[in-house]
Protein backbone atom coordinates (compact mmCIF):
# COMPACT_ATOMS: atom_id res chain seq x y z
CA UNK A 1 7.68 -13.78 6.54
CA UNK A 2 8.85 -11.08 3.69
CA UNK A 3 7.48 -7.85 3.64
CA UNK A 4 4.89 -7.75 1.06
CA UNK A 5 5.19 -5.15 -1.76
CA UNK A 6 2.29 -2.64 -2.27
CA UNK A 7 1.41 -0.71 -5.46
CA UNK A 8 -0.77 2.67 -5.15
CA UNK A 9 -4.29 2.84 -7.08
CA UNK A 10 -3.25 5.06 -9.50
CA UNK A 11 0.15 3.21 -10.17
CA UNK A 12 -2.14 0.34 -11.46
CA UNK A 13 -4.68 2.44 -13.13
CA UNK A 14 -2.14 3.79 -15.26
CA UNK A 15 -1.01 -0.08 -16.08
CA UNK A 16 -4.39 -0.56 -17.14
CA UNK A 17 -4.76 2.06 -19.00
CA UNK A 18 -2.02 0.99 -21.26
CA UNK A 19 -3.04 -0.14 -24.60
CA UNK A 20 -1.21 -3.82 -24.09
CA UNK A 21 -1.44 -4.41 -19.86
CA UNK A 22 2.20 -6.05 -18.82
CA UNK A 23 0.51 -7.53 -15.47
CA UNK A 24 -1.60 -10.08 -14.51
CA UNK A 25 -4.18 -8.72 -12.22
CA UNK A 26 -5.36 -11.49 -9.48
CA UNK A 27 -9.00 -10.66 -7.47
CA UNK A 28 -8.65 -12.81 -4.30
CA UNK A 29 -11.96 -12.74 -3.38
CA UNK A 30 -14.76 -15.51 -3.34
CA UNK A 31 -17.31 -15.65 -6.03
CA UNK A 32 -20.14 -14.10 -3.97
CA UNK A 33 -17.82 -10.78 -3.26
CA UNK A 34 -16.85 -10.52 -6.99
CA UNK A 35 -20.15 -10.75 -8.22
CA UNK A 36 -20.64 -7.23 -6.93
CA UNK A 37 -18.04 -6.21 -9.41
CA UNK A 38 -14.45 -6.63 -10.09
CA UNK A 39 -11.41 -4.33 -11.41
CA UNK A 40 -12.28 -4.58 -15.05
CA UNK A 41 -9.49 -6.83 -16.54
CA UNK A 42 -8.97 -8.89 -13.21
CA UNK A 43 -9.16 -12.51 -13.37
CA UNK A 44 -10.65 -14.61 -10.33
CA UNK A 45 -8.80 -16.88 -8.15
CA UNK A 46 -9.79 -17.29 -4.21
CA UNK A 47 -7.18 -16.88 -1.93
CA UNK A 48 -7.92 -20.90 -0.68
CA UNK A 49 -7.59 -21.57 -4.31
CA UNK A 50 -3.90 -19.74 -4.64
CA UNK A 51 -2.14 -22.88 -4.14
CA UNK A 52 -3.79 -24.72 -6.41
CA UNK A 53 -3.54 -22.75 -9.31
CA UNK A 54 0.13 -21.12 -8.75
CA UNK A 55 1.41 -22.44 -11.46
CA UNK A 56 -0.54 -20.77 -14.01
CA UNK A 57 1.18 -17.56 -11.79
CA UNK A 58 4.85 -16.89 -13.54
CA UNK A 59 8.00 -16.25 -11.72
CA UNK A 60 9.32 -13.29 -14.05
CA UNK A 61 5.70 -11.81 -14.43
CA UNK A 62 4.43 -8.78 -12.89
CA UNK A 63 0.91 -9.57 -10.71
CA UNK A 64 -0.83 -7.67 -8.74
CA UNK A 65 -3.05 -8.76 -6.59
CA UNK A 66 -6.11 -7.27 -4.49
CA UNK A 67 -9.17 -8.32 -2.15
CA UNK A 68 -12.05 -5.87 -0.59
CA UNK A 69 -9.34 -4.39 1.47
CA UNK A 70 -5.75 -5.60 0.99
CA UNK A 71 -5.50 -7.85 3.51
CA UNK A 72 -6.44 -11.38 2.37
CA UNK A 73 -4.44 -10.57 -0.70
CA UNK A 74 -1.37 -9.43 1.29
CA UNK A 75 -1.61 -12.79 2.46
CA UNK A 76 -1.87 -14.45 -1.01
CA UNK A 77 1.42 -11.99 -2.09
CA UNK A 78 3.19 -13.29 0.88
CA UNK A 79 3.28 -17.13 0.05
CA UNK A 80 3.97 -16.31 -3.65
CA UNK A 81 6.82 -14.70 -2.18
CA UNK A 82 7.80 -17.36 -0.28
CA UNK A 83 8.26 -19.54 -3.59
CA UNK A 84 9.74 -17.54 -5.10
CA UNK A 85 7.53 -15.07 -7.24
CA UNK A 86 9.50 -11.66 -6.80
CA UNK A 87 6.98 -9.26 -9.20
CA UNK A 88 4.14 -9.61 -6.71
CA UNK A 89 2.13 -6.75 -5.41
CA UNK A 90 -0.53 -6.05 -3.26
CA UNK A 91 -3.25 -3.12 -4.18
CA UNK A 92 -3.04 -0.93 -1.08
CA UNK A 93 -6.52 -0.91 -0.10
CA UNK A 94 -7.78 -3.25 -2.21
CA UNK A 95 -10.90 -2.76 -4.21
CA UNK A 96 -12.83 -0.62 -2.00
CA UNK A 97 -9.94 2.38 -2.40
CA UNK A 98 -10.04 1.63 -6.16
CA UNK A 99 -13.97 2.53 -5.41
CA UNK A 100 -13.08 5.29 -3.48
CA UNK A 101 -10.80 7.05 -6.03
CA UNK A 102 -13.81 7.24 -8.71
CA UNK A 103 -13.43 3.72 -10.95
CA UNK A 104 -15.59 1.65 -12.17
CA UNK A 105 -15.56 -1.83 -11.63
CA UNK A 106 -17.28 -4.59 -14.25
């Protein structure tokens, strides 16, 4: 097991705020969960789902990706890992501390 890389909220605010975003943001929740709003710019993929769709993920680019609190997509950062991926990042906290610190979410 590698030790899974964490970015801070305002780290990927700041990303985001950019006019051209150089990461792929990954929300790792189910459908029901993101329905109650998602990091504005995220795209959906269930953590079951990750290893079906990890080749759309690739190796050189930079992804992020969160859950409600980090942990399911500290999970989803690890296996990337594992094959390979080395630009993978959790969101420390996940998207209830990007709540927390005052953002919106779509």
């Amino acid at each position: 097991m590698q030790l899974v890389k964490e970015i801070e909220i305002n780290e990927l605010k700041t990303m985001l705020d950019q006019v051209k975003p150089t990461v792929k943001l990954i929300d790792v929740r189910n459908t029901a969960e993101v329905a109650r709003g998602k990091i504005p710019g995220s795209e959906n993929m269930p953590l079951h789902t990750v290893p079906l769709h990890q080749e759309s993920i690739k190796e050189h680019e930079k992804v992020i990706l969160y859950c409600h609190s980090g942990a399911r997509s500290a999970q989803a950062c690890n296996y990337l890992s594992n094959l390979g991926h080395e630009n993978v990042y959790n969101l420390r906290g996940g998207i209830l501390a990007w709540v927390n610190n005052g953002n919106s979410v779509g």
